[in-house]
Every structure is written in structure tokens, then in C-alpha cells.
Protein backbone atom coordinates (compact mmCIF):
# COMPACT_ATOMS: atom_id res chain seq x y z
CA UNK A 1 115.94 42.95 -196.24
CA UNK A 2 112.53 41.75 -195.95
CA UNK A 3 111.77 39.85 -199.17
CA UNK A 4 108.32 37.81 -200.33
CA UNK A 5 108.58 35.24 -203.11
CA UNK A 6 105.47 33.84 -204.46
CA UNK A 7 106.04 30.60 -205.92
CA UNK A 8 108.58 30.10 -203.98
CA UNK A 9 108.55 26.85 -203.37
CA UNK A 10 109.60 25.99 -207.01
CA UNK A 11 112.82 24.70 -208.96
CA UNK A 12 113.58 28.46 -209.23
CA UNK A 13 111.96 29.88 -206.12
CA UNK A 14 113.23 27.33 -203.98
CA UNK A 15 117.53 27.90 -204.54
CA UNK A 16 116.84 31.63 -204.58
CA UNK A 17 115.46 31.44 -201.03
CA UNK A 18 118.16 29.44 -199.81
CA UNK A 19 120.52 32.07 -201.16
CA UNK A 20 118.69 34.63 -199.80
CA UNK A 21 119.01 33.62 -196.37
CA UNK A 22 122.40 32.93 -196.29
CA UNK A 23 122.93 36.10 -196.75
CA UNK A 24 121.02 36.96 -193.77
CA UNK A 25 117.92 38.18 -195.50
CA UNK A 26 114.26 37.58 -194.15
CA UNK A 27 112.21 35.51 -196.08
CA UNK A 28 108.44 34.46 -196.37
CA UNK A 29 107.33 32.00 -199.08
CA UNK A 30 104.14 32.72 -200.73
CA UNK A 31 102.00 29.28 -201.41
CA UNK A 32 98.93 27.32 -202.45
CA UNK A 33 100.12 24.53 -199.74
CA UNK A 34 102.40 26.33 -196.51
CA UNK A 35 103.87 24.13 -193.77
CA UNK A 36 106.43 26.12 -192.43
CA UNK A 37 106.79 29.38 -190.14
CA UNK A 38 108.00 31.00 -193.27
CA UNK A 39 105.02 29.82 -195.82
CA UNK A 40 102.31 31.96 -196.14
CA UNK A 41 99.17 31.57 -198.06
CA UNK A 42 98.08 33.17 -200.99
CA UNK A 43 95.37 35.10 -198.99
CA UNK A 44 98.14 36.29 -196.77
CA UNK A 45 99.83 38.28 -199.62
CA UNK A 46 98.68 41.47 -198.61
CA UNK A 47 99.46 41.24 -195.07
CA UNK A 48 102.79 39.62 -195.74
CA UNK A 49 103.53 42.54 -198.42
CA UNK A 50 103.37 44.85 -196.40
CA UNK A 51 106.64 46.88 -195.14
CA UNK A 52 108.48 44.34 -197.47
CA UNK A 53 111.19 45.58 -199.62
CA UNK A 54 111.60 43.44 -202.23
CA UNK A 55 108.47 41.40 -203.62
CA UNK A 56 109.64 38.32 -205.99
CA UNK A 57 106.87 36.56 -208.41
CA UNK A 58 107.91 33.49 -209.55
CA UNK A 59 105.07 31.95 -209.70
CA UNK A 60 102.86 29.88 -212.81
CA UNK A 61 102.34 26.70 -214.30
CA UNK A 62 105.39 24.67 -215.42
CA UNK A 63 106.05 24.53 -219.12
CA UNK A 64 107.31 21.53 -218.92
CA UNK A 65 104.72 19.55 -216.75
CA UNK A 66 102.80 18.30 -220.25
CA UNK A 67 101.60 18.58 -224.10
CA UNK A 68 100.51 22.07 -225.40
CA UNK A 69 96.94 21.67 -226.01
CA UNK A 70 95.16 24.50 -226.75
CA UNK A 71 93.51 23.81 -223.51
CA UNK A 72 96.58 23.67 -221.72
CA UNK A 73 98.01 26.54 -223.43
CA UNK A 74 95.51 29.31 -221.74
CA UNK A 75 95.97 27.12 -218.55
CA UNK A 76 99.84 28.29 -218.84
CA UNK A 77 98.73 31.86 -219.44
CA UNK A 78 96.40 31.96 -217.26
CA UNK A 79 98.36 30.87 -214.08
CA UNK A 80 101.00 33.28 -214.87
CA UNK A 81 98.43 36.74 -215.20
CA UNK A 82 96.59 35.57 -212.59
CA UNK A 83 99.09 34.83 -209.74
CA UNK A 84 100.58 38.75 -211.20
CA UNK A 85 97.11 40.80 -211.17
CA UNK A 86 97.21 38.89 -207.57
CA UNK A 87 100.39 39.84 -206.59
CA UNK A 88 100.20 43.50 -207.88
CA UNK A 89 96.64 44.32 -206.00
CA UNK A 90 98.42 42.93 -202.47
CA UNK A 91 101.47 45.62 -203.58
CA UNK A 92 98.52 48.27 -204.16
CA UNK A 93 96.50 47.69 -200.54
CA UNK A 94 99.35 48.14 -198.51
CA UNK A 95 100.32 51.47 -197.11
CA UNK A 96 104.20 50.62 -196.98
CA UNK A 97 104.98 49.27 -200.41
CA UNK A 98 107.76 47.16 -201.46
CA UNK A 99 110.84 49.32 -203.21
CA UNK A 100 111.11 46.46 -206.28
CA UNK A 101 109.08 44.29 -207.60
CA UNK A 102 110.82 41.04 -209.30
CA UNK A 103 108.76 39.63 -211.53
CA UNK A 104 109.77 36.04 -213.57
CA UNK A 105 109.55 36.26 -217.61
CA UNK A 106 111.67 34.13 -220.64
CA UNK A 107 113.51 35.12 -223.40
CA UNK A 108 110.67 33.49 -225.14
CA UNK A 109 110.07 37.04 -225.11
CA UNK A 110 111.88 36.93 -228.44
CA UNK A 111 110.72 34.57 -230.35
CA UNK A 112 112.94 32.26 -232.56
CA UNK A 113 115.92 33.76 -233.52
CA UNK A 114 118.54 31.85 -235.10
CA UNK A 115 121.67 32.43 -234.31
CA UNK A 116 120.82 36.28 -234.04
CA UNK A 117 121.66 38.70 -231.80
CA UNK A 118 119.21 40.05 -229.00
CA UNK A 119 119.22 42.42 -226.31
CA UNK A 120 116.44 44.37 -223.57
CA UNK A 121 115.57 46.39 -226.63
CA UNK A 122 114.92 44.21 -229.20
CA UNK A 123 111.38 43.77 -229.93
CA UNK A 124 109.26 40.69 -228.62
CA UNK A 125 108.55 37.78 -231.14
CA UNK A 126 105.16 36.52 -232.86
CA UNK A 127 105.25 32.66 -231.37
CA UNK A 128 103.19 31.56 -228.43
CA UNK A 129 105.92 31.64 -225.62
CA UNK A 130 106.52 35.44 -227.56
CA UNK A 131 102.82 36.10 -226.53
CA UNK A 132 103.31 35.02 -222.93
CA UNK A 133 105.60 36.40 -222.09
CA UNK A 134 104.48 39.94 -223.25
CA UNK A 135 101.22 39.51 -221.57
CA UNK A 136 102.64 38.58 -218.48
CA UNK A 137 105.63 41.42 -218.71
CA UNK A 138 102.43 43.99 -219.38
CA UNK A 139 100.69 42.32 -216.22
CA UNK A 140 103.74 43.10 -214.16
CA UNK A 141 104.20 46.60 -215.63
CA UNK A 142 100.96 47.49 -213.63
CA UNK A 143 103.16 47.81 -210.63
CA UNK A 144 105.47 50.30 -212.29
CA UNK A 145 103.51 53.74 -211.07
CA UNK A 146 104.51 52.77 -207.37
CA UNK A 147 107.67 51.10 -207.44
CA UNK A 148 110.52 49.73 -209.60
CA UNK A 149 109.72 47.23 -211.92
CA UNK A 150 112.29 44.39 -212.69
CA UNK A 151 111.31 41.60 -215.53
CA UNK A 152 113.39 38.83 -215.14
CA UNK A 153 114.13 37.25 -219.04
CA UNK A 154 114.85 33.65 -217.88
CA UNK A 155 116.74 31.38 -220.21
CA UNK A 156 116.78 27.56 -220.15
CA UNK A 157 117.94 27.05 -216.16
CA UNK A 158 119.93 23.52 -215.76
CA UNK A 159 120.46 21.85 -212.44
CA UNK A 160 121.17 17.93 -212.45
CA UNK A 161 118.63 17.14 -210.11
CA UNK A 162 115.43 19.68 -210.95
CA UNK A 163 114.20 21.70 -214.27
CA UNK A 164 114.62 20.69 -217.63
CA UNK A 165 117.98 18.99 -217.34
CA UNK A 166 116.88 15.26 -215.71
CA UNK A 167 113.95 15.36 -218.71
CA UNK A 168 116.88 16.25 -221.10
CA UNK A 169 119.28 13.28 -219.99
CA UNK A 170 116.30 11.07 -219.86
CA UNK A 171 116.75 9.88 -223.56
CA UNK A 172 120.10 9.04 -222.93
CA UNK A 173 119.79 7.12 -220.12
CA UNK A 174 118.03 4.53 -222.19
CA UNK A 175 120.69 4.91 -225.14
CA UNK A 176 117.90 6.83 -227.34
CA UNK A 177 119.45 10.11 -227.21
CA UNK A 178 120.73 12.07 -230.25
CA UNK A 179 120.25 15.60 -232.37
CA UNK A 180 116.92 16.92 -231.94
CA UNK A 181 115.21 18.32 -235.45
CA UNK A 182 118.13 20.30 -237.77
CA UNK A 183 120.66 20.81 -235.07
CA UNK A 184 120.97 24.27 -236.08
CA UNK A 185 117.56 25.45 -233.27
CA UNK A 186 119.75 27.96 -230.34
CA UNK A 187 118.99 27.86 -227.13
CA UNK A 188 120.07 30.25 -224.04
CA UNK A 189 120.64 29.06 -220.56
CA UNK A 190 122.56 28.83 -217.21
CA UNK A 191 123.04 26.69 -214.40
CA UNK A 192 120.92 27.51 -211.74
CA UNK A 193 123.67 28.85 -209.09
CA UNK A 194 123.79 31.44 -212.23
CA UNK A 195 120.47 32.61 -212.52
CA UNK A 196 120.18 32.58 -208.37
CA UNK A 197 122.93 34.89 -208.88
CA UNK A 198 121.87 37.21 -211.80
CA UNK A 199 118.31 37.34 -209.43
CA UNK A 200 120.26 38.88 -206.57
CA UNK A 201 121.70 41.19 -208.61
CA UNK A 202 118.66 42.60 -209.83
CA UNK A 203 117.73 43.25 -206.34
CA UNK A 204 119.58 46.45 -204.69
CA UNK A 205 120.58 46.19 -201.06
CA UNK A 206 118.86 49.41 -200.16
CA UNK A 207 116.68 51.71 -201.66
CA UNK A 208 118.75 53.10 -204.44
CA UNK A 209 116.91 56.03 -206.66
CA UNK A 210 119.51 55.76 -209.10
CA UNK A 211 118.23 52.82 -210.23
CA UNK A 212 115.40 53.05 -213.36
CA UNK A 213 111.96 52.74 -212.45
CA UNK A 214 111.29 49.87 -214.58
CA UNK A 215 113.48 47.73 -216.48
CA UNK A 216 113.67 44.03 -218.37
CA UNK A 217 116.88 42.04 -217.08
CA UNK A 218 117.63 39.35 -219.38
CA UNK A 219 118.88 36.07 -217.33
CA UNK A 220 120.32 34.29 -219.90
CA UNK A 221 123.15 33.06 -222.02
CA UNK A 222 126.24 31.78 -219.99
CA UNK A 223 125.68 30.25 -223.15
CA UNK A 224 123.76 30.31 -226.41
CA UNK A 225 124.07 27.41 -228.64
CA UNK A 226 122.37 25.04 -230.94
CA UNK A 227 121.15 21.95 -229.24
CA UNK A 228 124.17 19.81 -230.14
CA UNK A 229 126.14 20.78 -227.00
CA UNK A 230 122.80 20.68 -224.81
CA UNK A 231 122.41 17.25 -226.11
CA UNK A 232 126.28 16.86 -224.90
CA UNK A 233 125.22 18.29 -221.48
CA UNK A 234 121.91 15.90 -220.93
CA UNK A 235 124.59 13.10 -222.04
CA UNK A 236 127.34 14.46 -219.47
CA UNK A 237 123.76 14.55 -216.70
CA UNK A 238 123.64 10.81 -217.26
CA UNK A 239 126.85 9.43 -216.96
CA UNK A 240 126.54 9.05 -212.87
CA UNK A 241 130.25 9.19 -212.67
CA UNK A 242 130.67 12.92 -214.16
CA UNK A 243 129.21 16.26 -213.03
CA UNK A 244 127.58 18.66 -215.68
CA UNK A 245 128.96 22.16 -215.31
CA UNK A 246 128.28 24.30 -218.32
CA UNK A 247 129.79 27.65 -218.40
């Protein structure tokens, strides 16, 4: 297949390329900054849309990168509808559209939960990821009158040497780590070979009609927890001798 991923040069972007193309797919890597045969620019998106079959967006400012101002807050909105209404008026110039659209989203899409249960259904929460989140899902969900719509609900995504994990560990490394808040505060995630995984999956190897025109895929939980055990993980990250593989 012919597959685009904007902001693909990412923690995220960057494994599910590789695994792409080990599989023999054809990749092109939509970014601000391209240096290779496969990097397009931003400005290229409709060209490099066109005739594609699968169109992945990945792409907006990291949430972990600094404080939540208010001023930073829109910034973190903003990225994310912006690089979508980009992405979706490429998809809508070209005269051989993609059959899927991937878009990235979080299950911050449902708010704080507890130790509650959540699936695609369940409604979207009334925090500020919550509010992201359904903003950028309804950004996406422009796309959905000319091809399937896929809305990737990304937990917490740990790898030892990118993401949130290193920041994690980073406490313990200097012997300050311990409980954050009550303890009791869940959490969903997956190492990143996981999500890669769960991503491919969400992508059909030909154009299937069977499949529904748009949908939410929730890319979370190999496990749910309170923070206790992802403290335990970030600990496990710093001990040099030991590899961190949660399940």
C-alpha cells in the first residue's frame, strides 16, 4: 500500500513507519523539516495524497514538551486542528482519494474516570484533554463523507528510550521518586511495539467495504492501573541493568 503519515517523524510516527516498511509498504513522511527521498513537505500534501490509500495524521504539539499555560494550552489545540483542517483539504483536492483516513486522538477523550469502565461509546469527558480531543475527533470527522474515518484513542505509549517513560524514570534516577498525589489516579497505556501494532490493525490491507465508514479505535489499556505500578515501571526504566516490559 501506498501510505502518507504526517507527523511522521515523531515518537509515534517514527516506529509506525519503520513497521510499515517492513512489511513492504510504501511510505512518504509528511514534515515541517524533510531530508530524505521519503520526506515531503507540508505543501506537498496534496500532491503526495494523491492515489494514496491510507492517509495517517499524527501530527501536533507534544503534551509533554512544557507547563499548561493558558497560552500554551490553545497552542496544543491549535497545532492539532490545524495540521487536520490541513490534512483533510489535501484528501478533498485530489481526484483519487485515500480509502482510510487514520487520524491520532487520546482517551483523554474521556475524561477522569476512576477506576470505571469505558468503551467507543461512552461519552467524552468535561476536562481540557476531554475538549481536545473532541475538537480534534470533530476536525477529523470532516473527512468522513469521502472515505473511512478511523480515530485512533491513544493511551499513555511507553518506550525506554522516547515518550513519557525517560521523563517518568527521571525522578528516580536521582532517588526522588515515589507515589504521585492519592495513588488511587488510573492511567491506560502500552508499550509502543503495542500501539504500532493496534495502528496496523486499524488499517485494512485492501479496500474492504465491510468495514464502517467511520469509527473511534481505542489504543489503549494493555493495562489500566493507578500510578503505583507506573511508578514501578519508571523505577524498572532506571535500573540500567533491567528492561521494562509491561504487559
Amino acid at each position: 500500500m501506498k501510505v502518507v503519515i504526517a507527523g511522521g517523524s515523531g515518537f509515534l510516527g517514527s516506529a509506525l513507519a519503520s513497521s510499515l516498511r517492513v512489511d513492504g509498504h510504501q511510505i512518504t513522511i509528511i514534515t515541517r523539516h524533510p531530508q530524505r527521498r521519503d520526506q515531503a513537505p507540508w505543501t506537498d500534501l496534496p500532491i503526495v495524497a494523491e492515489g494514496a490509500d491510507v492517509v495517517v495524521n499524527l501530527a501536533g504539539e507534544p503534551l509533554e514538551a512544557g507547563r499548561w499555560t493558558e497560552a500554551r494550552k490553545k497552542s496544543l489545540l491549535q497545532s492539532r486542528l490545524k495540521a487536520t483542517d490541513a490534512v483533510v483539504t489535501a484528501m478533498s483536492k485530489t481526484s483519487q482519494r485515500p480509502a482510510v483516513f487514520v487520524n491520532a486522538s487520546a482517551i483523554g477523550y474521556y475524561g477522569a474516570r476512576g477506576a470505571g469502565v469505558v468503551t467507543e461509546e461512552s461519552p467524552p469527558g468535561s476536562d481540557f484533554l476531554a475538549s481536545v480531543c473532541v475538537a480534534w475527533e470533530g476536525a477529523a470527522m470532516a473527512a468522513a463523507g469521502m472515505m473511512r474515518v478511523v480515530l485512533l484513542r491513544t493511551g499513555l505509549v511507553l518506550d525506554r528510550n522516547a515518550g513519557a517513560l525517560p521523563k517518568l524514570a527521571l525522578p528516580f534516577r536521582v532517588f526522588a521518586g515515589g507515589r504521585v498525589g492519592s495513588g488511587d489516579q488510573s492511567e491506560g497505556g502500552r508499550q509502543s511495539r503495542g500501539h504500532v501494532a493496534h495502528v496496523d490493525a486499524a488499517v485494512p490491507g485492501e479496500r474492504a467495504d465491510h468495514c464502517r465508514q467511520e469509527e473511534a479505535f481505542s489504543v489503549g489499556p494493555a493495562f489500566r492501573s493507578p500510578l503505583p505500578p507506573l511508578s514501578r515501571a519508571a523505577k524498572m526504566h532506571s535500573a540500567p541493568a533491567r528492561e521494562c516490559d509491561i504487559v
